[in-house]
Protein backbone atom coordinates (compact mmCIF):
# COMPACT_ATOMS: atom_id res chain seq x y z
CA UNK A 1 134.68 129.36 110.63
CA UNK A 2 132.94 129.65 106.96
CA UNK A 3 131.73 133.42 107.33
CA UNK A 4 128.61 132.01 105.18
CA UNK A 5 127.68 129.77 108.35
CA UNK A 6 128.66 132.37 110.99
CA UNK A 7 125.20 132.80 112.91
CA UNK A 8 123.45 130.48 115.58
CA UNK A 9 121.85 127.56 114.84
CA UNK A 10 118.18 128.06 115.18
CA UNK A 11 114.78 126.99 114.17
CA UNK A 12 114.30 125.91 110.04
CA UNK A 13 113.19 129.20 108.16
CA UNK A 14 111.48 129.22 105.21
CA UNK A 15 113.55 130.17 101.89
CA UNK A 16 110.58 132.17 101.30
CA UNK A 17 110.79 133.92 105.08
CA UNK A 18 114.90 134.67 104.36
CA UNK A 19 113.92 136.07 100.85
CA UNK A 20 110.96 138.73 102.41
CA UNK A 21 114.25 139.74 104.65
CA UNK A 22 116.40 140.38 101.80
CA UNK A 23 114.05 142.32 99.80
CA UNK A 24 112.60 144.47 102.73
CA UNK A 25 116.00 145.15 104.23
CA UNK A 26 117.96 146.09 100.69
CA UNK A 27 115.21 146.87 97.83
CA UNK A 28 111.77 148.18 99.50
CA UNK A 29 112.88 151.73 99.93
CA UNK A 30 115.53 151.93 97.03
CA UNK A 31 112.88 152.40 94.98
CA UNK A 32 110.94 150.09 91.99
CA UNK A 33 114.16 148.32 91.22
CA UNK A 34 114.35 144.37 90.66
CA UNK A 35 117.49 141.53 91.19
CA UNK A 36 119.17 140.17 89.06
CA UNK A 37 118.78 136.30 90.09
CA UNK A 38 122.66 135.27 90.05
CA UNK A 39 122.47 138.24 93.03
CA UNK A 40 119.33 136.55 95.14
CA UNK A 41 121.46 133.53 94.84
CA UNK A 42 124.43 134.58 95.61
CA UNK A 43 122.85 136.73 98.80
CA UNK A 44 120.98 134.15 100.06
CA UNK A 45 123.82 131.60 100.15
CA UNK A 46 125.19 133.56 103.13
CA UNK A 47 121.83 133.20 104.84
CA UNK A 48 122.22 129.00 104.34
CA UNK A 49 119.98 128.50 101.35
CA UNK A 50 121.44 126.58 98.38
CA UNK A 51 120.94 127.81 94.81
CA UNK A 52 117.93 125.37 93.69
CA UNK A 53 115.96 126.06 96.34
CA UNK A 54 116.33 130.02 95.81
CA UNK A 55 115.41 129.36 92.21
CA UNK A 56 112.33 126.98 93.58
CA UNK A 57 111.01 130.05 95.91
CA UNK A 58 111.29 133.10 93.28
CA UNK A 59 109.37 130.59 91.08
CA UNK A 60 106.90 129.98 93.84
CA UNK A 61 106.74 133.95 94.80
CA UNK A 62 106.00 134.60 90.73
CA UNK A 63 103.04 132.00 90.66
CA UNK A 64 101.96 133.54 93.96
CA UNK A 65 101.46 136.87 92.81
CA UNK A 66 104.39 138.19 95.51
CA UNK A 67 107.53 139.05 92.50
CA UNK A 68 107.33 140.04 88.87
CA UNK A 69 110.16 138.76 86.43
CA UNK A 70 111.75 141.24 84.20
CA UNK A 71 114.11 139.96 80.96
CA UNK A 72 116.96 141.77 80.37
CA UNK A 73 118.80 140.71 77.79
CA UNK A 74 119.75 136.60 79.13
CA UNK A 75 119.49 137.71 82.51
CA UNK A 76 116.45 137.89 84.49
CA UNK A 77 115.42 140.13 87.26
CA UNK A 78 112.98 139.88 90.29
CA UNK A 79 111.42 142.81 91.45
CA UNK A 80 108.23 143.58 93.79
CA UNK A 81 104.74 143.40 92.78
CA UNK A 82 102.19 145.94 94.89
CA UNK A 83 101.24 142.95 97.31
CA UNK A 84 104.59 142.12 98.64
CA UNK A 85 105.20 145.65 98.64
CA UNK A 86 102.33 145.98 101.15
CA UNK A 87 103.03 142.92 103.47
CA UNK A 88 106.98 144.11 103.45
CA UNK A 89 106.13 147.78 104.70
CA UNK A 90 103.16 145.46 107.27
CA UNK A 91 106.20 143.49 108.42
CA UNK A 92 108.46 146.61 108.38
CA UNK A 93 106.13 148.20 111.09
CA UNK A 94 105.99 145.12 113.07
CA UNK A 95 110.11 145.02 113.07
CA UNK A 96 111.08 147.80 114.11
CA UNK A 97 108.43 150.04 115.58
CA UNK A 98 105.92 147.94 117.56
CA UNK A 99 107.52 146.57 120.53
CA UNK A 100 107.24 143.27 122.11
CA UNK A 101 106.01 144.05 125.40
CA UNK A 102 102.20 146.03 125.60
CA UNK A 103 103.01 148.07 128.61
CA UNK A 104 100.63 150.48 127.24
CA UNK A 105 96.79 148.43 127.10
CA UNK A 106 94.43 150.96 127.88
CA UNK A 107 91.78 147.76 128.90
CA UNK A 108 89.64 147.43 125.78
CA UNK A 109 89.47 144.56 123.53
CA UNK A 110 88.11 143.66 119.47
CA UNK A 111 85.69 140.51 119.60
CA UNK A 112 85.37 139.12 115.96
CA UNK A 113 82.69 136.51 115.89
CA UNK A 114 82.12 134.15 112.22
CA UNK A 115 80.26 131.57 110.86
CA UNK A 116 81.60 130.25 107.57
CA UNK A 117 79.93 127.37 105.44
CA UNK A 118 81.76 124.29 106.70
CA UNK A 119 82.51 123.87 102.52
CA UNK A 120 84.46 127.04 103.25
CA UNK A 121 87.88 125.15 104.15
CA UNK A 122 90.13 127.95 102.59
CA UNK A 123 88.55 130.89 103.97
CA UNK A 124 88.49 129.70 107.24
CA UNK A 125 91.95 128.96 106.88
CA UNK A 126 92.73 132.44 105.66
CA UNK A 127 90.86 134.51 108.14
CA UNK A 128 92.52 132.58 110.76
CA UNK A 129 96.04 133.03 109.87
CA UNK A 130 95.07 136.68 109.45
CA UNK A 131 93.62 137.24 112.87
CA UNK A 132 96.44 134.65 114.41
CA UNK A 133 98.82 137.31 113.02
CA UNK A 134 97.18 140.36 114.09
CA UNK A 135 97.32 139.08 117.50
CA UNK A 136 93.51 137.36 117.91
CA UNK A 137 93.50 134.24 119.87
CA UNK A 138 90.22 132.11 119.55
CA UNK A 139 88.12 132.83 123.00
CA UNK A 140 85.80 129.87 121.17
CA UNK A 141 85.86 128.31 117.56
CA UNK A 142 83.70 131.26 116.42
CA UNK A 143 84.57 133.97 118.53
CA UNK A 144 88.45 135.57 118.85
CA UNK A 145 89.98 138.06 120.28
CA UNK A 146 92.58 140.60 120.60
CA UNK A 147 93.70 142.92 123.69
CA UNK A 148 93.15 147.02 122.09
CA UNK A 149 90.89 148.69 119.44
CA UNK A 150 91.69 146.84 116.23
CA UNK A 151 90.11 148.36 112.77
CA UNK A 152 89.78 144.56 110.87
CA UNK A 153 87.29 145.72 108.58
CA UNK A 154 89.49 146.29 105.71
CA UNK A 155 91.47 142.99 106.28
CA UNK A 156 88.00 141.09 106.75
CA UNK A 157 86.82 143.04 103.54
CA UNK A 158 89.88 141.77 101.73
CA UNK A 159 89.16 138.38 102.70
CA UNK A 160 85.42 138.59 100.82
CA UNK A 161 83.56 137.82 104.55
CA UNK A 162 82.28 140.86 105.84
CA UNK A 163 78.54 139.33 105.41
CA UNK A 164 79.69 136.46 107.64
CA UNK A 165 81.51 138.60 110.36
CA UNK A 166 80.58 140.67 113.39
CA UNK A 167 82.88 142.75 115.14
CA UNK A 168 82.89 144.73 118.72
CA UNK A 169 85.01 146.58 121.03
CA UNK A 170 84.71 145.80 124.14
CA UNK A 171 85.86 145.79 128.47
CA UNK A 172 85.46 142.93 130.53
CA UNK A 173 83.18 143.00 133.29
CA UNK A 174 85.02 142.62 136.61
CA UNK A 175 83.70 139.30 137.12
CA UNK A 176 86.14 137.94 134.08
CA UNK A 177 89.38 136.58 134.99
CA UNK A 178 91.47 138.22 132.78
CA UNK A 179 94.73 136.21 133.42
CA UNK A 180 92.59 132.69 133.49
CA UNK A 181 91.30 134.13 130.36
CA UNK A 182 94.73 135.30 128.29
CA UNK A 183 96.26 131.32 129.92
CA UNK A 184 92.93 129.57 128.29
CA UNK A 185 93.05 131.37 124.91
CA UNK A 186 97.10 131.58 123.91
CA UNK A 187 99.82 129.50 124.34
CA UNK A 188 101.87 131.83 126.70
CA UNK A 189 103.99 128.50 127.25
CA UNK A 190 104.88 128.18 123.76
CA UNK A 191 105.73 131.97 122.97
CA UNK A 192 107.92 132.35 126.11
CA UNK A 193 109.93 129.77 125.14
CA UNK A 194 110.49 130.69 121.67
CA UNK A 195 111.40 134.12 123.37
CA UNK A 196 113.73 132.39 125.62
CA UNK A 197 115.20 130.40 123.26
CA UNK A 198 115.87 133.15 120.87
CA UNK A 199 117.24 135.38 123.40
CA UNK A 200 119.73 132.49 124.47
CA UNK A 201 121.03 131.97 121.29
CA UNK A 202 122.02 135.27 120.11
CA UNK A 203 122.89 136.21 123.33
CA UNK A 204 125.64 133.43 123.55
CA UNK A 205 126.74 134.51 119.62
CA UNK A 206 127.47 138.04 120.96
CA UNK A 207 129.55 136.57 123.88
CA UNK A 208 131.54 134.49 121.24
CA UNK A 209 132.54 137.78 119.88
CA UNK A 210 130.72 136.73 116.57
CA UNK A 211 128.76 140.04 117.41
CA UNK A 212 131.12 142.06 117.62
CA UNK A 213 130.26 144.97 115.00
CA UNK A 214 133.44 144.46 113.77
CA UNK A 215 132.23 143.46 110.30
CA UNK A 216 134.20 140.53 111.04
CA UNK A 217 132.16 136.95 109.67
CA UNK A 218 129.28 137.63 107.47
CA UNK A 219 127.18 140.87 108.58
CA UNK A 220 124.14 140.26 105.87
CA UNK A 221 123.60 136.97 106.31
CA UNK A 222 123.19 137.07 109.84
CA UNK A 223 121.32 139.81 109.71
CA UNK A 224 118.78 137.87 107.05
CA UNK A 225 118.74 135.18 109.71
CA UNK A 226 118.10 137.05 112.82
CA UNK A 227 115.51 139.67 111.02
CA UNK A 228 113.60 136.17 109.50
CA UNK A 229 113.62 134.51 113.15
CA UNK A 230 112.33 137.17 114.89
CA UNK A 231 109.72 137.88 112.54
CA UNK A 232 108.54 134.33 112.75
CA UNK A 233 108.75 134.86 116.45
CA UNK A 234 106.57 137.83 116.55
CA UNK A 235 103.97 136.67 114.38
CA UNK A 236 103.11 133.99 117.18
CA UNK A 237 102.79 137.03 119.43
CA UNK A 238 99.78 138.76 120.41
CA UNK A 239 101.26 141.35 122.47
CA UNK A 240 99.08 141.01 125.29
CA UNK A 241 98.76 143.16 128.22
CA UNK A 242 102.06 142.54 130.48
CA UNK A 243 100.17 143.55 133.67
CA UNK A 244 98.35 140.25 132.64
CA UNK A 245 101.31 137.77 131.59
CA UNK A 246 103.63 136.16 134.05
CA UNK A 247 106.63 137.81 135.84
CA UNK A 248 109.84 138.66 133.99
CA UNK A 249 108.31 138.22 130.95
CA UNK A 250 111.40 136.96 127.85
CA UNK A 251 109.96 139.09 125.03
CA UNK A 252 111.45 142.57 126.86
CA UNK A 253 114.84 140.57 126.95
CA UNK A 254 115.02 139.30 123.50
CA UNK A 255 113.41 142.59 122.23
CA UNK A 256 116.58 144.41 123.86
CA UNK A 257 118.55 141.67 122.30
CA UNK A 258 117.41 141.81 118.63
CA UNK A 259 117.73 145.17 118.45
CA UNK A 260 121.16 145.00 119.63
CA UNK A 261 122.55 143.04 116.70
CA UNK A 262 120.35 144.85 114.08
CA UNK A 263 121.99 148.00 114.65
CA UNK A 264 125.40 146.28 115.33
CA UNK A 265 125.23 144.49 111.62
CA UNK A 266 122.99 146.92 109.47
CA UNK A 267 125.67 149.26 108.46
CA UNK A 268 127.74 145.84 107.23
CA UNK A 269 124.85 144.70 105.93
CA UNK A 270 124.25 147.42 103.97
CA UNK A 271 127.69 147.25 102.51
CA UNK A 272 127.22 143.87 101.71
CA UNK A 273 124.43 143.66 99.89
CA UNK A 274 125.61 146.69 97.72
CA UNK A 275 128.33 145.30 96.57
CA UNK A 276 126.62 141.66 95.61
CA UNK A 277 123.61 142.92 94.15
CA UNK A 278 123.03 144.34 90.72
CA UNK A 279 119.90 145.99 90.20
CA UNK A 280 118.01 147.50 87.15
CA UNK A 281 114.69 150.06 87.33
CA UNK A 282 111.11 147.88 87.55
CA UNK A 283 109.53 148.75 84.38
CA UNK A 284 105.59 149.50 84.99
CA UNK A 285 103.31 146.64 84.67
């Protein structure tokens, strides 16, 4: 088997979702450094993405405000700009020290009501990808909601809308459904299967005794790939209460399972991505 292709087929992930795997997992905490590009490349070639299409997304991340460029000499380097920085160590959290079952809800929940302009395409847009990924689910068009005591203020302040938003914590009244309400507002369907699926997959890879931890195959791509997938997975998550969601919930399954094969290929990994990549200091902005 081409160690380069040695990892499940799943789901299509983003170029843009492998590269935020890359530069969390091997340049966040080494410090302001940036990549050379032939390095990106030739990293995220193990991960399944051809060589255009990383040049396409570290152009896209540049124009997006998410990478800085940095000449040196011919060669040019990537490197993080204080936004990416921020989502990686937000996604960081997420990854490895939130996990995917609440067995801990203490009852309460964060209503965030809004009324936008209907002109106000974008920001609508915006503040619901935000909530969606901080685990809201819309109880109506203008009113979601998320099981715990959120603090949105800064993210709605970030977004420019905090004259158009009202927020409350909250218990229900004993006269709510709870259950009825979690099946009415998320798709519990849709996010155990994902679950499912995911935990089928890699599952079956460590039986092939692709997962062995032997090094053997290609340790840092699959890693890339299975950090990037669950990621994507968890973002559709809201962690709701699991006295609340059906029984034998997937998510504590395919938590166990992720985990597994992140500590089974980080050391690798590590290795790996040492060797391939060749780094120089970010120079201050």
């Amino acid at each position: 088997m081409d160690p380069r292709t040695d990892f499940p087929e799943g789901p299509q992930l983003r170029p843009q979702s492998l590269m935020f795997a890359f530069f969390g997992g091997h340049v966040l905490e080494e410090g302001p450094l940036c990549v050379y590009s032939g390095s990106v490349i030739e990293v995220l070639a193990r991960a399944g993405v051809g060589e255009q299409a990383v040049r396409s997304t570290l152009t896209r991340m540049v124009n997006r405000g998410l990478l800085r460029r940095q000449r040196e000499g011919r060669r040019m380097y990537f490197g993080l700009t204080p936004q990416a920085t921020e989502i990686l160590w937000n996604g960081k959290k997420r990854l490895w020290d939130t996990a995917a079952v609440n067995d801990d809800w203490d009852g309460t929940w964060t209503l965030l009501g809004f009324s936008l302009p209907e002109s106000w395409q974008r920001q609508r847009h915006d503040l619901r990808s935000r909530l969606a990924w901080s685990g809201f689910g819309p109880l109506y068009s203008g009113l979601w909601i998320a099981p715990g005591d959120f603090d949105v203020s800064a993210l709605v302040s970030e977004l420019g809308l905090a004259a158009h938003v009202k927020i409350f914590h909250a218990t229900a009244d004993d006269a709510t459904d709870i259950g009825l309400m979690i099946r009415d507002t998320w798709d519990l369907d849709g996010v155990g299967a994902r679950y499912t699926d995911f935990d089928k997959r890699w599952t079956d890879w460590l039986g092939s005794g692709s997962g062995s931890g032997s090094g053997s195959g290609d340790p840092l791509g699959t890693r890339l790939r299975l950090t990037s997938e669950w990621l994507q997975i968890i973002r559709t998550d809201p962690r709701l209460p699991a006295r609340h969601l059906p029984a034998a919930w997937p998510a504590r399954s395919a938590h166990d399972t992720f985990h597994r094969i992140a500590e089974q290929t980080e050391a690798p990994a590590c290795r790996m991505a040492a060797r391939l990549m060749e780094t120089t200091p970010l120079r201050p902005s």
